[in-house]
C-alpha atoms as a PDB file:
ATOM      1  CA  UNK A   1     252.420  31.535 222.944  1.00  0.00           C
ATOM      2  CA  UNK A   2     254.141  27.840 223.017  1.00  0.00           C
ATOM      3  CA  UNK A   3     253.261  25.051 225.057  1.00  0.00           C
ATOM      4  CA  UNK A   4     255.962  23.574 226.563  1.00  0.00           C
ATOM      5  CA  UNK A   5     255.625  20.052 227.720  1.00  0.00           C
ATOM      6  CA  UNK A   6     257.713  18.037 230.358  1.00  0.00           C
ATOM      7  CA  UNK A   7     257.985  14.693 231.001  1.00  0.00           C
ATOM      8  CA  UNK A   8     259.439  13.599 234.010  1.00  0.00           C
ATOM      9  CA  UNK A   9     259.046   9.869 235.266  1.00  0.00           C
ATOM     10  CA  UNK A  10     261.344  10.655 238.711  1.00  0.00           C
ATOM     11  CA  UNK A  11     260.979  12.871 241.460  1.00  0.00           C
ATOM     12  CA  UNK A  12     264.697  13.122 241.653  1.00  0.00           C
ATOM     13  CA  UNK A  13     263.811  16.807 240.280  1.00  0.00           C
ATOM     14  CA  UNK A  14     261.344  18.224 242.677  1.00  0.00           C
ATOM     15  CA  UNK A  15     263.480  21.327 243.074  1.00  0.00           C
ATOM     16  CA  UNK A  16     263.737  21.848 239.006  1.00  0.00           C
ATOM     17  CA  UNK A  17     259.527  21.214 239.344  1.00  0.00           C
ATOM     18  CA  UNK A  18     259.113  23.984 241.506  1.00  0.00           C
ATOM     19  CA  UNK A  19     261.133  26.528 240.245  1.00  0.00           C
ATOM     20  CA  UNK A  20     259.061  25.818 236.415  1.00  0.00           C
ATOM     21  CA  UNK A  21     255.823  25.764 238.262  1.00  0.00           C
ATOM     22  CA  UNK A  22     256.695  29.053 239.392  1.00  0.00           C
ATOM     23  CA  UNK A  23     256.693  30.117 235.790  1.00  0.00           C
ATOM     24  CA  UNK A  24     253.431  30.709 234.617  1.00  0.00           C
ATOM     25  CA  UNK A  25     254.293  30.349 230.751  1.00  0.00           C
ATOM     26  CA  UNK A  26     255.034  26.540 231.921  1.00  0.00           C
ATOM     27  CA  UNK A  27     252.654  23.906 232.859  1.00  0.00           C
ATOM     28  CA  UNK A  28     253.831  20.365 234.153  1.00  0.00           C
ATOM     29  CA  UNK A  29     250.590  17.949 233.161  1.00  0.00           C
ATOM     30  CA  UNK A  30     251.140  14.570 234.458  1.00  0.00           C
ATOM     31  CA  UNK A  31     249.089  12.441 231.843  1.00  0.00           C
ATOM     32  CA  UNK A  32     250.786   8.839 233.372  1.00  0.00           C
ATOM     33  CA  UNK A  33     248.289   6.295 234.786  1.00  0.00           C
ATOM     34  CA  UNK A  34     250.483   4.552 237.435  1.00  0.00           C
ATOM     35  CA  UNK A  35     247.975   1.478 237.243  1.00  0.00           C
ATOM     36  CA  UNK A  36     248.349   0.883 233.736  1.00  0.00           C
ATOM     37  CA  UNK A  37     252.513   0.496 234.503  1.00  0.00           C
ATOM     38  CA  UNK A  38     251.836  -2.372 236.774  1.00  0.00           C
ATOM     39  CA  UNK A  39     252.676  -6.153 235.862  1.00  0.00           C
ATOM     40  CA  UNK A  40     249.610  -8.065 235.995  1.00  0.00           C
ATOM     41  CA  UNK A  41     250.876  -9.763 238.930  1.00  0.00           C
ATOM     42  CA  UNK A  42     250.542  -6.789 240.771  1.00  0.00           C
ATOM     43  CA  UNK A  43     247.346  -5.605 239.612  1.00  0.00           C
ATOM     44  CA  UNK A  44     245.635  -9.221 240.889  1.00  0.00           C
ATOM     45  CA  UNK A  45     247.642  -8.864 243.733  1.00  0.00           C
ATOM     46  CA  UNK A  46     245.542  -5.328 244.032  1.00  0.00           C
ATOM     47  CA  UNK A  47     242.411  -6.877 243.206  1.00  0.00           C
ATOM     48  CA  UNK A  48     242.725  -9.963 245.509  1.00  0.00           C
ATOM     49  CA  UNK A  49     242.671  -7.281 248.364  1.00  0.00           C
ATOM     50  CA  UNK A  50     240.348  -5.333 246.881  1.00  0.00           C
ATOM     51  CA  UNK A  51     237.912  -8.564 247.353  1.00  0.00           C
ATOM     52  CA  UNK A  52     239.280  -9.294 251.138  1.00  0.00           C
ATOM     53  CA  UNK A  53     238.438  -6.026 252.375  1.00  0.00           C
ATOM     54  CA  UNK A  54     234.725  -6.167 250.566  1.00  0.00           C
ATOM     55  CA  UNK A  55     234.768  -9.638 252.072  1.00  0.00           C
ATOM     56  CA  UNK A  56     235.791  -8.608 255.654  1.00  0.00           C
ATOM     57  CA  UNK A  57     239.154 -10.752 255.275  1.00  0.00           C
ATOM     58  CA  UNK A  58     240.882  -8.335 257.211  1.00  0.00           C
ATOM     59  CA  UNK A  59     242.498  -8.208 260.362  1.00  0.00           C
ATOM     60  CA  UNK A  60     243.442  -4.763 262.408  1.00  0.00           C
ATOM     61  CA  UNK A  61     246.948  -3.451 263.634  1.00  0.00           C
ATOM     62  CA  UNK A  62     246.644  -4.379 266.720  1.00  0.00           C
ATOM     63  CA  UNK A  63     245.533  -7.615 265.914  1.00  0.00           C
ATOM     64  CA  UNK A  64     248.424  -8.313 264.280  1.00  0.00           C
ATOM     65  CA  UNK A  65     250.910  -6.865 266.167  1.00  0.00           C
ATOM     66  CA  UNK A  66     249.089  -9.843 269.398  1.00  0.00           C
ATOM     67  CA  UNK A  67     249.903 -12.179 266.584  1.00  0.00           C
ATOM     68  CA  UNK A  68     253.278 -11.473 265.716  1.00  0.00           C
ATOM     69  CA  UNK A  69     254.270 -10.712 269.298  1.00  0.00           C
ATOM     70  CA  UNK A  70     253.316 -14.219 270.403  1.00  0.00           C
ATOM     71  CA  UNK A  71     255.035 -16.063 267.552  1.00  0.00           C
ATOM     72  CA  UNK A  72     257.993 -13.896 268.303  1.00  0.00           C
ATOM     73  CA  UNK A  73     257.546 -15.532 272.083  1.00  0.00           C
ATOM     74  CA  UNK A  74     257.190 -18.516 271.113  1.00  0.00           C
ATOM     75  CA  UNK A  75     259.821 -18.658 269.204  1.00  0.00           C
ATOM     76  CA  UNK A  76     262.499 -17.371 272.123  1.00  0.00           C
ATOM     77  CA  UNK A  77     261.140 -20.419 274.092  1.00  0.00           C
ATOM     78  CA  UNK A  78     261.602 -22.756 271.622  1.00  0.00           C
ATOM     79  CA  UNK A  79     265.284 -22.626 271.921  1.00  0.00           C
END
């Protein structure tokens, strides 16, 4: 039996994925590393947060949301 081998970098076909996957002669194998396609800006950019969370430079929702809501204020009485 063949070995037929698909590569698909979109998931504009998820209806042409399942109906294959349905057929057992065909197997989809997705061998691509998403990290490895990242710029290296974006990988520090990863790592950087990596290090704020092990750090505890982190801030919650809610936190946030006080933070933003009170610039947002203070910016209406600004004017």
């Amino acid at each position: 039996m063949k070995q037929v081998t698909i590569n698909i970098k979109d998931n504009k076909y998820s209806f042409f994925l399942e109906l294959i996957n349905k057929m057992d002669f065909i197997s989809i194998v997705d061998n691509d590393d998403w990290y490895e396609n990242l710029s290296q800006n974006e990988k520090n950019s990863i790592e950087k947060g990596i290090n704020d969370i092990e750090k505890g430079r982190i801030h919650s929702h809610e936190e946030v949301m006080t933070i933003a809501r009170k610039k947002i204020s203070d910016l209406r009485n600004s004017k």
